[in-house]
N, C-alpha and C. Protein backbone atom coordinates (compact mmCIF):
# COMPACT_ATOMS: atom_id res chain seq x y z
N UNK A 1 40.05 108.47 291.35
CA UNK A 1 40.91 107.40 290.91
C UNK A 1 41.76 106.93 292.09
N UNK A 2 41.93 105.48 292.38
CA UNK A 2 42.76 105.12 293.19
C UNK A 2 43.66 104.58 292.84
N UNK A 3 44.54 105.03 293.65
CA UNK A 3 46.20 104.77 293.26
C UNK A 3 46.85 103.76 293.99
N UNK A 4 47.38 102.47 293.57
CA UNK A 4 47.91 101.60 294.37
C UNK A 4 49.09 101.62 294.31
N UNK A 5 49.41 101.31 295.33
CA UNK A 5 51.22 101.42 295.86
C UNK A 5 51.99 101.12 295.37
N UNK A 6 51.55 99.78 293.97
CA UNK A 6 52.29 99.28 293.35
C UNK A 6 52.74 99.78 291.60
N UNK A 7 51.96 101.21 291.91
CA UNK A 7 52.21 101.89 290.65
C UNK A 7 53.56 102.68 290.47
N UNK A 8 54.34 102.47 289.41
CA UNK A 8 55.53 103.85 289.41
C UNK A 8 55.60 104.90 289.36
N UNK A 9 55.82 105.38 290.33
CA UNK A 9 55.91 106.31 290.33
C UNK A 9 56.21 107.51 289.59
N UNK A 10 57.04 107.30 288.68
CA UNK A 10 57.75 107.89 287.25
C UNK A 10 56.40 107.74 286.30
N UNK A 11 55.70 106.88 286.35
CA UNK A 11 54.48 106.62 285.18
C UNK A 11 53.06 107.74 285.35
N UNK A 12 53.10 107.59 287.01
CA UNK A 12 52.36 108.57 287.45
C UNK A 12 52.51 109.81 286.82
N UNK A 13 53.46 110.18 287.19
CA UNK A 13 54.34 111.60 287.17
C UNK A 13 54.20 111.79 286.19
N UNK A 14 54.83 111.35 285.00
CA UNK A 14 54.60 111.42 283.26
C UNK A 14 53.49 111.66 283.18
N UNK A 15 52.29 110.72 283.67
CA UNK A 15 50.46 110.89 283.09
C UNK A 15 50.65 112.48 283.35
N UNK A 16 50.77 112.91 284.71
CA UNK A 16 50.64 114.54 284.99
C UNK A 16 51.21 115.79 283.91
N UNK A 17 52.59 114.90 283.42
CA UNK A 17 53.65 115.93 282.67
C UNK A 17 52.71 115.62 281.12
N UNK A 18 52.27 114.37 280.77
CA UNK A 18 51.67 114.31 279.56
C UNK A 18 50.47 114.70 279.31
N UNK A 19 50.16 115.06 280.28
CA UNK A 19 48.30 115.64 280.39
C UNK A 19 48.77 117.03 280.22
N UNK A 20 49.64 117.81 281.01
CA UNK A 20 49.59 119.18 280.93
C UNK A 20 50.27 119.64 279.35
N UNK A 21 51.11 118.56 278.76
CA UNK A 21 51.87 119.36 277.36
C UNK A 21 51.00 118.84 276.51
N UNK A 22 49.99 117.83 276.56
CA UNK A 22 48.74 117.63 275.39
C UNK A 22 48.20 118.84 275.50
N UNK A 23 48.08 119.16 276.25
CA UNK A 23 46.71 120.37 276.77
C UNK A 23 47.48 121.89 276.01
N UNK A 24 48.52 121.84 276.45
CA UNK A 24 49.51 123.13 275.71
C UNK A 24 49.46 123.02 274.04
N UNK A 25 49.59 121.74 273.72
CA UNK A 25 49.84 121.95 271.91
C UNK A 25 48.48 121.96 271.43
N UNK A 26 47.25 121.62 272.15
CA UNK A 26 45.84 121.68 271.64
C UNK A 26 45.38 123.05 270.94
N UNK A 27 46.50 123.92 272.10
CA UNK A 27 46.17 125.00 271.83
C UNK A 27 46.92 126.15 271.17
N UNK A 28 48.23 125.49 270.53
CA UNK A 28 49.13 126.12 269.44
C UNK A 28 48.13 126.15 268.53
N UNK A 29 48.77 127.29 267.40
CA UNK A 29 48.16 127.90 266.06
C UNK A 29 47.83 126.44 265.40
N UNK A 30 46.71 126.22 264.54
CA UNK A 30 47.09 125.45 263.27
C UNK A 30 48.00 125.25 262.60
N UNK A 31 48.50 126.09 262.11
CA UNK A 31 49.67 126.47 261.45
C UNK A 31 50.97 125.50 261.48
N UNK A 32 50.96 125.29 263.30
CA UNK A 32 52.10 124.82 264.23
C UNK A 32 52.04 123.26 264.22
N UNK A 33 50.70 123.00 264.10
CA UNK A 33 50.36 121.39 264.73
C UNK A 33 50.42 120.88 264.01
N UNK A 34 50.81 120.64 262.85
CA UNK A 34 51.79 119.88 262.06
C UNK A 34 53.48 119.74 262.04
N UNK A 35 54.05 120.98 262.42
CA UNK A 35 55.36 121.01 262.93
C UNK A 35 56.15 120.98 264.22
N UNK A 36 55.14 121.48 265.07
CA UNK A 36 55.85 121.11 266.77
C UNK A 36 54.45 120.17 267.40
N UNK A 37 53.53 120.60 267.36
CA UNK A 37 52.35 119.96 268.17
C UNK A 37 52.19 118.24 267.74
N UNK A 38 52.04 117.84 266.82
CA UNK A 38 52.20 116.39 266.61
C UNK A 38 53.31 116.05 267.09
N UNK A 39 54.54 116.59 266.74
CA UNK A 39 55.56 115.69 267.08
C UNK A 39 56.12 115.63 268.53
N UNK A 40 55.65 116.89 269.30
CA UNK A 40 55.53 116.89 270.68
C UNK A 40 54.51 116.01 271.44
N UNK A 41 53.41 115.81 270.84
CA UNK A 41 52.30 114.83 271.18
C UNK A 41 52.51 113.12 270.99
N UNK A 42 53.42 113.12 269.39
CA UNK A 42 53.57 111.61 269.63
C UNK A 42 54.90 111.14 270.67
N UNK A 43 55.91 112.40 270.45
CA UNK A 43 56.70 112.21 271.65
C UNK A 43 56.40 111.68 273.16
N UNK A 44 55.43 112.22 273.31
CA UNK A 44 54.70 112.50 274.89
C UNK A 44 54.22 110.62 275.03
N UNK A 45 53.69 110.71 274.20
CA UNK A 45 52.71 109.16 274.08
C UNK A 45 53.44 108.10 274.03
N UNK A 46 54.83 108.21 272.93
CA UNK A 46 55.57 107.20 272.92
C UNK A 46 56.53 106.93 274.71
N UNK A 47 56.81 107.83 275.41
CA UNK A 47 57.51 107.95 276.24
C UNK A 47 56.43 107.25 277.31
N UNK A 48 55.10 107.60 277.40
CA UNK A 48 54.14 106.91 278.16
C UNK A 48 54.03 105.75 277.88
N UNK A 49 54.13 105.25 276.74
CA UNK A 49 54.18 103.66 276.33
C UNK A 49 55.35 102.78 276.55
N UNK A 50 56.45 104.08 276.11
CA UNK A 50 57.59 103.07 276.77
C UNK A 50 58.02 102.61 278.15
N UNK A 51 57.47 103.69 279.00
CA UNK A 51 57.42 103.57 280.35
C UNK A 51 56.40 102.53 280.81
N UNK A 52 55.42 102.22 280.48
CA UNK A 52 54.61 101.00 280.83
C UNK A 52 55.18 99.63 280.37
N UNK A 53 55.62 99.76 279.40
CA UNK A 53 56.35 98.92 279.19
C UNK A 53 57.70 98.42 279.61
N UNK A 54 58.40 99.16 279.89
CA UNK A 54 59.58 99.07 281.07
C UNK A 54 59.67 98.45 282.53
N UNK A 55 58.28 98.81 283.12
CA UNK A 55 57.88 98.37 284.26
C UNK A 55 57.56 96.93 284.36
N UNK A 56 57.30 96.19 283.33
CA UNK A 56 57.12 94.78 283.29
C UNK A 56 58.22 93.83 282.64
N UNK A 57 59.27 95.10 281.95
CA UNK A 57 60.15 94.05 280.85
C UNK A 57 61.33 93.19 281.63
N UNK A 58 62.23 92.76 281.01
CA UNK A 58 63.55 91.70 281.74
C UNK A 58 64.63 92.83 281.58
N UNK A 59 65.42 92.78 282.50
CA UNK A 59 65.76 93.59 282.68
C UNK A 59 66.98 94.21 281.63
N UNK A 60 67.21 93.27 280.49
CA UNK A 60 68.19 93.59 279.31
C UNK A 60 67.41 94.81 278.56
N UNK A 61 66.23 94.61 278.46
CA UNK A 61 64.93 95.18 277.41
C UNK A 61 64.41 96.42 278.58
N UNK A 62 64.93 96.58 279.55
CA UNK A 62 64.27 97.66 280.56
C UNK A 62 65.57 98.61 280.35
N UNK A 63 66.77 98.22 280.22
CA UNK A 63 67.63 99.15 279.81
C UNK A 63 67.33 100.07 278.79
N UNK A 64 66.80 99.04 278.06
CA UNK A 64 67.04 99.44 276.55
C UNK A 64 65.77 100.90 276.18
N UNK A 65 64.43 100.37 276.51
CA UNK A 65 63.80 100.95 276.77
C UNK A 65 63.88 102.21 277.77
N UNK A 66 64.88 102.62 278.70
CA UNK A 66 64.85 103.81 279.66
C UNK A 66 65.83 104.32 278.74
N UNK A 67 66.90 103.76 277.97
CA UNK A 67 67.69 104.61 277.34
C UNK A 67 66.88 105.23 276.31
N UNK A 68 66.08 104.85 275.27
CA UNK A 68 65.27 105.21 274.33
C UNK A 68 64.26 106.12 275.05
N UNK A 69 63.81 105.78 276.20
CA UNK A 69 63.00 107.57 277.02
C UNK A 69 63.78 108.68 277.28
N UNK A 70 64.89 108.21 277.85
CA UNK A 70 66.06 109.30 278.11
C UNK A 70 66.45 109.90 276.51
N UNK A 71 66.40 109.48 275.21
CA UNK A 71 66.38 110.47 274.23
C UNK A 71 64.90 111.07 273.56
N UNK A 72 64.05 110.34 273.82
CA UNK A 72 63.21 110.99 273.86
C UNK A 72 62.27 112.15 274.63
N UNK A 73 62.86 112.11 275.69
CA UNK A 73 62.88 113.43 276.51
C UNK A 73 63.87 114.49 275.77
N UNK A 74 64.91 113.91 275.55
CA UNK A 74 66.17 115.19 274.91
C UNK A 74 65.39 115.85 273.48
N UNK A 75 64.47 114.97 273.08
CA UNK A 75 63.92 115.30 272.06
C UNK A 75 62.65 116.69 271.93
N UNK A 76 61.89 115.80 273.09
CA UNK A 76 61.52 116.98 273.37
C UNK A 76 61.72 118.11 273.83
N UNK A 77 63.07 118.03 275.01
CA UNK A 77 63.32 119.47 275.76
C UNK A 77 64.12 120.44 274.20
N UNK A 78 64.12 119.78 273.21
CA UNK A 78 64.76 121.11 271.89
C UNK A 78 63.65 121.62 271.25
N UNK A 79 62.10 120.66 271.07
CA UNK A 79 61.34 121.02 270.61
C UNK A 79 60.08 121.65 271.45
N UNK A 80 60.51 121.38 272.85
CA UNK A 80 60.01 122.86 273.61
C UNK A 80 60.31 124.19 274.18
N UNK A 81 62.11 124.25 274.05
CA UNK A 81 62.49 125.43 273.66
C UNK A 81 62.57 125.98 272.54
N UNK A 82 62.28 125.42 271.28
CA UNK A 82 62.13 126.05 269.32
C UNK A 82 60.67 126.18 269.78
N UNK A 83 59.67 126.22 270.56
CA UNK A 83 58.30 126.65 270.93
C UNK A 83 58.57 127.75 271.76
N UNK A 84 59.18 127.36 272.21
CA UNK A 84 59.55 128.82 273.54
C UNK A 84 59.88 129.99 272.51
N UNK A 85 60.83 129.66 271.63
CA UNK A 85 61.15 130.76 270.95
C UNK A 85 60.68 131.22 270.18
N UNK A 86 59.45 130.66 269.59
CA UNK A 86 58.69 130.92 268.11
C UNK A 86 57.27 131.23 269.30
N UNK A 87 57.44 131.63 270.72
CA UNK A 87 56.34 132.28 271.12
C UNK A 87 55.13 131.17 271.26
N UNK A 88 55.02 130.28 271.01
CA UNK A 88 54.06 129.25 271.09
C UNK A 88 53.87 128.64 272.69
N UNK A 89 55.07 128.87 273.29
CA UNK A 89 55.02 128.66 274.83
C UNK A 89 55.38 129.83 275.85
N UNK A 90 54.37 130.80 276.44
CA UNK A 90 54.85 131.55 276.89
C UNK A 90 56.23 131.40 278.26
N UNK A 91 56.55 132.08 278.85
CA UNK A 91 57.77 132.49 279.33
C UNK A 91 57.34 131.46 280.94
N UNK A 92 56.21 131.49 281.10
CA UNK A 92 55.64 130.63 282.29
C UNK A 92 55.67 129.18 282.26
N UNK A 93 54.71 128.93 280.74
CA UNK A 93 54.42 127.63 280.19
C UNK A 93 55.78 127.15 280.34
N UNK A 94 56.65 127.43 279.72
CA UNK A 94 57.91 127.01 279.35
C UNK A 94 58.88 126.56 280.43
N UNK A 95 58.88 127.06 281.24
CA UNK A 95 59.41 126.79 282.70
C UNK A 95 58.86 125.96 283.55
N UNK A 96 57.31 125.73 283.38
CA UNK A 96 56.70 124.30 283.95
C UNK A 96 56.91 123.48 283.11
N UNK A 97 57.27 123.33 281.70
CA UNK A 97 56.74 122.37 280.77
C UNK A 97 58.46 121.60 281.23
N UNK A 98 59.43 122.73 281.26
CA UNK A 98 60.77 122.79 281.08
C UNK A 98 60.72 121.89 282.64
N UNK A 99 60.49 122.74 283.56
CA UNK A 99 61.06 122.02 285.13
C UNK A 99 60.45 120.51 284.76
N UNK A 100 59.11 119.87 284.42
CA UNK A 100 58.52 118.76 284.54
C UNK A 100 59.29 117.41 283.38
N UNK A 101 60.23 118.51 282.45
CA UNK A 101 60.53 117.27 281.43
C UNK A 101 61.81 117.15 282.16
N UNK A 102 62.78 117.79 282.99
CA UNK A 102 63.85 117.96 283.79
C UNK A 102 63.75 116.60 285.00
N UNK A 103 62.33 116.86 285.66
CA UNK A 103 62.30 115.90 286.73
C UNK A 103 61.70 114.54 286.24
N UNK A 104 60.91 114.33 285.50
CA UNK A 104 61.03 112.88 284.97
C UNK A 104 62.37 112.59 283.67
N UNK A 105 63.49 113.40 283.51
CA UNK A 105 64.73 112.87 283.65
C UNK A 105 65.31 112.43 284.88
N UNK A 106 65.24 112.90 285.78
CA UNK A 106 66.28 112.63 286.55
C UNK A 106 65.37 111.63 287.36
N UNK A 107 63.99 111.36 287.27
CA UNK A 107 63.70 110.37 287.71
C UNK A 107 64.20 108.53 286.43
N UNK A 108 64.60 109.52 285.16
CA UNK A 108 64.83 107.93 284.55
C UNK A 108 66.01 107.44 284.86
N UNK A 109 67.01 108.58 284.89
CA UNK A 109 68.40 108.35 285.27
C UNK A 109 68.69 107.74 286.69
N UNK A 110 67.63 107.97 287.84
CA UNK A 110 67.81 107.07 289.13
C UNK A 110 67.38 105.80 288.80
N UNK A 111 66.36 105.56 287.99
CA UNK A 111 65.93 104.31 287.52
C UNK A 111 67.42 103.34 286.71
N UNK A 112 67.84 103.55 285.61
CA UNK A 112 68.36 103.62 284.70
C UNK A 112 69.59 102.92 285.73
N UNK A 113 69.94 104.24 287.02
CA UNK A 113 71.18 103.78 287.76
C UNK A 113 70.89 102.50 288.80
N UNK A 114 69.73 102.60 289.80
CA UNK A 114 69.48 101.30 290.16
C UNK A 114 69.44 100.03 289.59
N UNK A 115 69.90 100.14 288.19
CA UNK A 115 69.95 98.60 287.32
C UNK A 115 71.20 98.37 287.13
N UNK A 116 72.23 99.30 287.15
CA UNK A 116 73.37 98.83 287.41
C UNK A 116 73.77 98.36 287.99
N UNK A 117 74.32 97.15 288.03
CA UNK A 117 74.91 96.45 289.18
C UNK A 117 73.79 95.75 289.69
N UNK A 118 72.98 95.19 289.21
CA UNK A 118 71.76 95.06 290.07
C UNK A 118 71.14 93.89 289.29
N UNK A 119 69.93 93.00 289.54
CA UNK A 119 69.47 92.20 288.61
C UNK A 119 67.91 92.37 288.69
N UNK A 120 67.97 93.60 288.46
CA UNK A 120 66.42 94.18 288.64
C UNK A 120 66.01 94.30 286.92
């Protein structure tokens, strides 16, 4: 796959963070994937959609949209530590799943801050 320069970088990054936590809830109990695995999965998807969509919007509606990723990340980092704790994410998983939802925060929040003040 080739990657052009003009891709975000943050969108990138997400595909990586959303490929590896699909791949993690595939493989929770049955049991689970009705209570953390869907809702961690549509989480994941909606945050990928909103991010594509951000990248093209005006910039009133690009706010709006990074604020609505920025809680949907918060959303997930509770419903991948209530996995951490119910054993569904081991002690490893959890700390990559954990560091990767950490750094595409703080990549929305540099985003988020370059629009301040700004007419981007």
């Amino acid at each position: 796959m080739t990657v052009t320069t003009d891709e975000l970088p943050l969108l990138l990054y997400w595909e990586r963070v959303a490929q590896d936590l699909l791949d993690r809830t595939s493989k929770m109990p049955k049991a689970m994937r009705f209570t953390f695995a869907q809702r961690i999965d549509n989480h994941v998807l909606d945050v990928l959609e909103q991010l594509a969509a951000a990248r093209y919007a005006e910039p009133a509606r690009k706010r709006l949209l990074l604020a609505s990723i920025d809680e949907a990340l918060a959303r997930l980092r509770i419903l991948v530590r209530l996995c951490h704790g119910r054993r569904l994410l081991d002690g490893g998983g959890y700390e990559h799943v954990a560091r990767g939802l950490d750094e595409a925060g703080r990549m929305v929040g540099g985003w988020r801050q370059s629009l301040t003040g700004s007419r981007n």
